[in-house]
Protein backbone atom coordinates (compact mmCIF):
# COMPACT_ATOMS: atom_id res chain seq x y z
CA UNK A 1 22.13 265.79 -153.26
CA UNK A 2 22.61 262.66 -151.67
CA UNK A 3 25.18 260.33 -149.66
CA UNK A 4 29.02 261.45 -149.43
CA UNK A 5 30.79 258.26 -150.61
CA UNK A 6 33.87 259.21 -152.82
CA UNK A 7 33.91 260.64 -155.91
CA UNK A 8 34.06 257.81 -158.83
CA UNK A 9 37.17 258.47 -160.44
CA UNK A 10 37.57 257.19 -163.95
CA UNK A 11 40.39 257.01 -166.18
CA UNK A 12 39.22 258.14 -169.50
CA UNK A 13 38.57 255.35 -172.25
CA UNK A 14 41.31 256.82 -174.41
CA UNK A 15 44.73 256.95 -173.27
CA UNK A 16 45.58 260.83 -173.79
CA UNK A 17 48.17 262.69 -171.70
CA UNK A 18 46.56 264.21 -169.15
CA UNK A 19 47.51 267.81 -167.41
CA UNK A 20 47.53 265.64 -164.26
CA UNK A 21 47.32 261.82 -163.58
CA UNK A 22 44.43 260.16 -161.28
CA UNK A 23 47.89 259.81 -158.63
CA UNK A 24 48.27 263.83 -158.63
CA UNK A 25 44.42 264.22 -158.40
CA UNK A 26 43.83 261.73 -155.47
CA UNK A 27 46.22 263.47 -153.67
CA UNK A 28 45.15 266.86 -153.86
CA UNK A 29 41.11 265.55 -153.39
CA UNK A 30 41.31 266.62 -149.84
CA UNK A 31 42.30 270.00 -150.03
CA UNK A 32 39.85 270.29 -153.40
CA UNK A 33 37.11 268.92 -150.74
CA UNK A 34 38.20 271.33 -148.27
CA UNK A 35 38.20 274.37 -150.55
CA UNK A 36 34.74 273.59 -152.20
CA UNK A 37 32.94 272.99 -148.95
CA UNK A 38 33.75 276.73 -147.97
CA UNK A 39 32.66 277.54 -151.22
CA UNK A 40 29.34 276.00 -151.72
CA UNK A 41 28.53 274.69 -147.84
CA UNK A 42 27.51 271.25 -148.34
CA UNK A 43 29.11 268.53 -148.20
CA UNK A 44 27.86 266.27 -151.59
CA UNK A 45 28.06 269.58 -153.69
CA UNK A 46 31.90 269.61 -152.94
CA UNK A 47 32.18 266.14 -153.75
CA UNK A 48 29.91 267.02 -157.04
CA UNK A 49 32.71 269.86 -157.71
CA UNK A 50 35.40 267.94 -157.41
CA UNK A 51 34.06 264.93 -159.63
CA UNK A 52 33.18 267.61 -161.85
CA UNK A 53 36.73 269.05 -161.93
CA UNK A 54 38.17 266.05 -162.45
CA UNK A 55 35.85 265.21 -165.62
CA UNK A 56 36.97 267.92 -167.28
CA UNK A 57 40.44 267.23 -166.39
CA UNK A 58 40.08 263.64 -167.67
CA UNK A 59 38.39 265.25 -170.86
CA UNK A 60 40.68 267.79 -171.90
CA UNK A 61 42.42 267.99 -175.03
CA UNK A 62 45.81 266.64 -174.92
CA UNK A 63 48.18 268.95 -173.32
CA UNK A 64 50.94 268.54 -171.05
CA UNK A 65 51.22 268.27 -167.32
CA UNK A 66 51.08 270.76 -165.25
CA UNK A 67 54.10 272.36 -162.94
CA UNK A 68 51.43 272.37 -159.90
CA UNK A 69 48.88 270.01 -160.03
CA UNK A 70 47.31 270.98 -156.99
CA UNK A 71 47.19 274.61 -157.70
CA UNK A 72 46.13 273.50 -161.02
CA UNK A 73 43.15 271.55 -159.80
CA UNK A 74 42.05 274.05 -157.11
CA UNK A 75 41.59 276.62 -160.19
CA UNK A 76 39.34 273.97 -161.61
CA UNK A 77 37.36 272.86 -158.34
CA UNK A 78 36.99 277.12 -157.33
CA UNK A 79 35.99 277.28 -161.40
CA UNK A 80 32.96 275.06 -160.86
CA UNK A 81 31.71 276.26 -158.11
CA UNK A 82 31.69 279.92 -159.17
CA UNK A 83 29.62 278.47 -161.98
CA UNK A 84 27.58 276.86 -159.25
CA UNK A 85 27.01 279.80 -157.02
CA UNK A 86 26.14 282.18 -159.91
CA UNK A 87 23.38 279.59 -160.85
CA UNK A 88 22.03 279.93 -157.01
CA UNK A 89 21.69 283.65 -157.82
CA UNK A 90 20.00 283.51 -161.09
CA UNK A 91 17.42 280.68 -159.62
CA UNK A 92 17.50 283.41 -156.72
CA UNK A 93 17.74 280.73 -154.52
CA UNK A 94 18.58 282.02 -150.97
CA UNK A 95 20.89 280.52 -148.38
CA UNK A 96 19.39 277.63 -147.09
CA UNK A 97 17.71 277.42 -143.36
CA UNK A 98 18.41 274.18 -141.69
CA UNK A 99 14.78 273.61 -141.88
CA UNK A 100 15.16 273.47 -145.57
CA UNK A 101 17.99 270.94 -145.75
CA UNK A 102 16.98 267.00 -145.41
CA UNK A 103 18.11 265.61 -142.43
CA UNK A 104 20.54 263.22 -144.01
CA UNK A 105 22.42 266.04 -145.89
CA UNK A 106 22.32 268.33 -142.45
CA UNK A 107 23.84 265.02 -140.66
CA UNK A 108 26.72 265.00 -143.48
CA UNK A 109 27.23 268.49 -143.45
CA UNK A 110 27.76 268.17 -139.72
CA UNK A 111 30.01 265.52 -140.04
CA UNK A 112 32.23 267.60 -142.39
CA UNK A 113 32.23 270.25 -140.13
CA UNK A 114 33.68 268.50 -137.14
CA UNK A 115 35.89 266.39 -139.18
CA UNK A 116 37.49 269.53 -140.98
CA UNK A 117 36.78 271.75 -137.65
CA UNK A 118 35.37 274.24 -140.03
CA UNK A 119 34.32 277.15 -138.11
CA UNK A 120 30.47 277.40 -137.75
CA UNK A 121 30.29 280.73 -138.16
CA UNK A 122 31.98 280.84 -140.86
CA UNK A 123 29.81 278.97 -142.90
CA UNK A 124 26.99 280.53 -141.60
CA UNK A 125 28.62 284.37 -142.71
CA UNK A 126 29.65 282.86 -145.68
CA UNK A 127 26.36 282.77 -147.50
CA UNK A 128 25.73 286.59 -146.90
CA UNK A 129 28.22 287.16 -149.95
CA UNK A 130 28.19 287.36 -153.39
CA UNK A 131 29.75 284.42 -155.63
CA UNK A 132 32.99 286.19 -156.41
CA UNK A 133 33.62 287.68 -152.81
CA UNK A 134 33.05 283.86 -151.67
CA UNK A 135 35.40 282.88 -154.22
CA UNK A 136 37.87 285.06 -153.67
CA UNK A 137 37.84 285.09 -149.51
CA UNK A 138 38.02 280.92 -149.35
CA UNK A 139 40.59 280.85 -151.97
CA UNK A 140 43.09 283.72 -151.06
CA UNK A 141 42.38 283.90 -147.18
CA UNK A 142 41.48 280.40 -146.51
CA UNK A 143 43.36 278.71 -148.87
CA UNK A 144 46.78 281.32 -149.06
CA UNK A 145 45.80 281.20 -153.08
CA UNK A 146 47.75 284.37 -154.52
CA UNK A 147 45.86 287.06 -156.14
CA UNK A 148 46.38 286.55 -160.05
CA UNK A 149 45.38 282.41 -159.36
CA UNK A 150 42.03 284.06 -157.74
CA UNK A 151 41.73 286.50 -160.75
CA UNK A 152 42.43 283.73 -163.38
CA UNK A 153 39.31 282.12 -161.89
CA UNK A 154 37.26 285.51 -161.48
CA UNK A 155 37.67 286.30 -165.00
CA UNK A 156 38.99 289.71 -164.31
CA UNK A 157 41.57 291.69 -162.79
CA UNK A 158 44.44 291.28 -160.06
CA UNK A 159 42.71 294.40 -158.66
CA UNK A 160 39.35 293.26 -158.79
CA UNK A 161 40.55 290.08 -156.89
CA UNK A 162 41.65 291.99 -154.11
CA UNK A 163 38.56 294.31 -154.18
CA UNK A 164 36.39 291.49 -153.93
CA UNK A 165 38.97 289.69 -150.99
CA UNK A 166 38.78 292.61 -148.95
CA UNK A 167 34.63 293.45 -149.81
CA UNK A 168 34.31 289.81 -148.39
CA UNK A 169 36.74 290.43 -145.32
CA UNK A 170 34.38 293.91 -144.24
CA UNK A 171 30.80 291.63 -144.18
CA UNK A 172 32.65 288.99 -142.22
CA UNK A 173 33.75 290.77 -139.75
CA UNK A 174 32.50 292.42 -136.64
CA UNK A 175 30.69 295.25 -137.01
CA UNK A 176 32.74 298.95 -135.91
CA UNK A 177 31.35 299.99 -132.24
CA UNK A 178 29.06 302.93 -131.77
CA UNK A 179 31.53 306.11 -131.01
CA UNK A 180 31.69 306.06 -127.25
CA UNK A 181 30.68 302.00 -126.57
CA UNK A 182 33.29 300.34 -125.98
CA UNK A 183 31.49 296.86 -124.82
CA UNK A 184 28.03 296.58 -125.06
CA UNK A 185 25.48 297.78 -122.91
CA UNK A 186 26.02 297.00 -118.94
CA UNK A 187 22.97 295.61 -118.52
CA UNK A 188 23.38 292.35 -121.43
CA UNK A 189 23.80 289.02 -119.81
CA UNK A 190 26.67 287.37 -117.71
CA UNK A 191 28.77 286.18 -120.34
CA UNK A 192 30.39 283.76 -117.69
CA UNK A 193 26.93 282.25 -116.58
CA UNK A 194 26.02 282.33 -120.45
CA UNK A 195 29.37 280.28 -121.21
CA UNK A 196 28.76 277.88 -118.26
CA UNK A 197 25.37 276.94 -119.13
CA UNK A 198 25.81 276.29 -122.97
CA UNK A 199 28.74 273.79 -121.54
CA UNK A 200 26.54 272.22 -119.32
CA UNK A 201 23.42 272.11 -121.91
CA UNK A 202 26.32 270.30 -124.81
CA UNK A 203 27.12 267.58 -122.23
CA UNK A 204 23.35 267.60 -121.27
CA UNK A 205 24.89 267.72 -117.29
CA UNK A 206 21.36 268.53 -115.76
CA UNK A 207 23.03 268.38 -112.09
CA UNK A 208 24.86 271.46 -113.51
CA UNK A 209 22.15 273.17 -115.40
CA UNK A 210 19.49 272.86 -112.26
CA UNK A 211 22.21 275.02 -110.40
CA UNK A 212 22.60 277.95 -113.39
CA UNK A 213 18.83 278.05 -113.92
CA UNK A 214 16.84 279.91 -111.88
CA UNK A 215 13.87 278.50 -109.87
CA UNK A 216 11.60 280.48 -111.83
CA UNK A 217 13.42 280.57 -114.98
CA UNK A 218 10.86 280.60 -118.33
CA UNK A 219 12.07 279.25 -121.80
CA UNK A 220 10.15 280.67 -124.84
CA UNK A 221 10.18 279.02 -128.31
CA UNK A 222 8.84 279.69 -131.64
CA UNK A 223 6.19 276.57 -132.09
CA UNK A 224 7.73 276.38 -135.61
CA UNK A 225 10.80 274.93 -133.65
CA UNK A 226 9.42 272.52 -131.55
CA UNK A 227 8.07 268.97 -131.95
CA UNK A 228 4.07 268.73 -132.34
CA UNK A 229 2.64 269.43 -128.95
CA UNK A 230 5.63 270.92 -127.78
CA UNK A 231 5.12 273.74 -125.47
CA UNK A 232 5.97 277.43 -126.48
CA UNK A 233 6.37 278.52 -123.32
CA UNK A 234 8.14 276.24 -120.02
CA UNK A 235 8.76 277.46 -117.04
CA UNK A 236 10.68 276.23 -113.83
CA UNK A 237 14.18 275.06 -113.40
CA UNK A 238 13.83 271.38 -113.28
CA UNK A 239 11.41 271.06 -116.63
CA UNK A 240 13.77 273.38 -118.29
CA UNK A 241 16.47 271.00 -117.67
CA UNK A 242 15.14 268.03 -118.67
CA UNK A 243 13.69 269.48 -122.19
CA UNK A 244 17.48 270.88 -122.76
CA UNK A 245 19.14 267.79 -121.98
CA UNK A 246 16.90 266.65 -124.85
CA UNK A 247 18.42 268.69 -127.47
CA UNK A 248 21.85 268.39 -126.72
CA UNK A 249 22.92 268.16 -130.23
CA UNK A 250 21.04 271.17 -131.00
CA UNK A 251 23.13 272.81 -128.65
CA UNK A 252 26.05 271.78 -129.78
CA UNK A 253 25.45 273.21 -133.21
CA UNK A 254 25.58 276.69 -131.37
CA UNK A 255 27.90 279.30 -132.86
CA UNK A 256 28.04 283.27 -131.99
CA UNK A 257 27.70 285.74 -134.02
CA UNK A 258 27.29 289.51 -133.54
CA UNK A 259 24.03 292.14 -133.22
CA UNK A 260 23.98 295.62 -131.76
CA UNK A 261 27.34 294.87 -130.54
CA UNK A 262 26.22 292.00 -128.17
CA UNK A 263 26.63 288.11 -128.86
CA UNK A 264 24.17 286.38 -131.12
CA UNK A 265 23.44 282.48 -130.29
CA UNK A 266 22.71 280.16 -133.10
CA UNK A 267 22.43 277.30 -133.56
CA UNK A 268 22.98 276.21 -137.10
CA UNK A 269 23.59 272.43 -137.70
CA UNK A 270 25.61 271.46 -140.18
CA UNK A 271 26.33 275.19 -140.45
CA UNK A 272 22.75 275.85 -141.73
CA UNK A 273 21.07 278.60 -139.33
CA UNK A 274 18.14 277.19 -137.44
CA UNK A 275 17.33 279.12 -134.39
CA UNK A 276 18.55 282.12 -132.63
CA UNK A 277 19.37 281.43 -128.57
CA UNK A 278 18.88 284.36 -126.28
CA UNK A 279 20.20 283.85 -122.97
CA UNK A 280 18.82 286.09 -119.82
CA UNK A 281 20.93 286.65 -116.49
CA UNK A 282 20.14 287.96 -113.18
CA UNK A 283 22.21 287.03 -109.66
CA UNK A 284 23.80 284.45 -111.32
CA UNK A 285 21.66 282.54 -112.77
CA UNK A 286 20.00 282.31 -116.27
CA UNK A 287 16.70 283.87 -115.74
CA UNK A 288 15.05 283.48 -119.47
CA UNK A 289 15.88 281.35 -122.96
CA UNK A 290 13.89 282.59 -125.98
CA UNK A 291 14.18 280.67 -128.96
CA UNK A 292 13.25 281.83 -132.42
CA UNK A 293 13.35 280.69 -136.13
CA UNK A 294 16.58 282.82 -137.43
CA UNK A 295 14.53 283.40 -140.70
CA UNK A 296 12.40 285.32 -138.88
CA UNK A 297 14.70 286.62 -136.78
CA UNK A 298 15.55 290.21 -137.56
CA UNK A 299 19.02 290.01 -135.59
CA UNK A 300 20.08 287.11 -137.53
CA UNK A 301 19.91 289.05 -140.72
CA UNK A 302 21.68 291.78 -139.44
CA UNK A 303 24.11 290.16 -137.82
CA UNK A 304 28.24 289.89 -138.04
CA UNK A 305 30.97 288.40 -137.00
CA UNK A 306 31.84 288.33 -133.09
CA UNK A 307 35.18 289.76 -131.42
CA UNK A 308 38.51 289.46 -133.13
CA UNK A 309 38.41 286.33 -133.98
């Protein structure tokens, strides 16, 4: 992987007629950029997909154009990366942990996620399914691709599409409530306070976070997430505060997701899961912040999406 710059785009040495012209494909790069992001989750291996797509475009045997370029090229791109994901699972190569991803890549990766305002959790769910359900869910439910485009680039059925649409739509989602919950247990934290505090940690307002915290309030960390030195355990309002204002941008990576039918903190940069965020409440005030590595959190692996939406 490396830096994001746009794709090199090439006319081939000999003049052939294309399926679609280097006009038809610059147009439709966005969307291509859009779709393979959601597919793959990093920003240069979209770009990589969609060079790659138009190579073989440029490189096909003579045929002519196409009725719907666009369509045309998103079966390409979603071609590629299928191809791509399959070779993830035969390396066995698991999701990657933000700790995994160089910090240049995590910055682009970020940057594509607030440019597109891609949904964090998304991308974070995203990697807990197979190549085809991936496929299938960006391109049909993301991308309004109908069913027999999705099963041209499957390889297989109309039905088998759908199957693996609706497979992908179950593990996103939240997970069904435990006959006779109907919203958690009573004694979780204060949503509100929760809320209010994550607003005032993004904007790294310590005014506002010395009045949430409370006076005896402890933060615990895994020392796997801190600098060297750092401390795993802090406690008081005011120290809290400062270290937090620190890592603003970590909390503004946060997304929620969903465990035991209670909200799941984490923050995942660039949509990469780093840490889990557990936020205690008592009388008003936050009362506790744990921190640990989401690999080796047993929530995070279990976890869903959040709500309805």
């Amino acid at each position: 992987m490396g830096s994001i710059d746009r794709p090199d785009v090439r006319r081939p040495e000999k003049v052939t007629p294309l399926p679609v012209t280097v006009e038809e494909f610059e147009a439709a790069r966005p969307r291509l950029l859009s779709a393979a992001h959601r597919m793959l989750g990093s920003a240069q291996d979209a770009q990589d997909a969609v060079q790659t797509a138009w190579l073989r475009a440029a490189t096909a045997p003579s045929s002519p154009p196409v009725d719907n370029p666009s369509a045309w090229l998103t079966t390409v791109t979603a071609r590629v990366c299928l191809d791509e994901l399959r070779a993830r699972r035969r390396r066995n190569e698991a999701p990657l942990f933000a700790d995994a991803v160089p910090a240049v890549e995590q910055a682009a990766d970020e940057a594509f996620l607030r440019t597109e305002d891609v949904s964090r959790a998304l991308m974070v769910l995203l990697n807990r399914l197979t190549p085809p359900q991936r496929v299938a869910y960006v391109l049909h439910d993301l991308f309004a691709l109908p069913f027999d485009r999705v099963a041209e680039v499957l390889g297989g059925t109309v039905a088998g599409a759908r199957q693996h649409a609706s497979r992908a739509r179950r593990r996103l989602g939240p997970a069904q409530e435990t006959p006779g919950r109907t919203g958690g247990a009573p004694d979780g934290p204060d949503p509100r306070i929760v809320s209010a505090f994550l607003t005032a940690a993004r904007t790294g307002d310590t005014r506002r976070m010395l009045q949430l915290l409370a006076p005896d309030c402890v933060r615990d960390a895994d020392a796997a997430l801190l600098p060297p030195g750092g401390r795993t355990t802090v406690t008081g309002a005011a120290d809290i505060a400062a270290e937090t204002a620190l890592f603003r941008d970590r909390i503004a990576a946060v997304c929620t997701l969903g465990a035991a039918g209670r909200p799941l903190y984490v923050i995942a940069p660039g949509g990469h899961p780093l840490a889990t965020l557990e936020i205690g409440t008592a009388g008003g005030q936050v009362t506790r912040i744990t921190l640990r590595s989401a690999r080796a959190d047993g929530r995070f692996a279990e976890a869903r999406g959040y709500g309805t939406g």
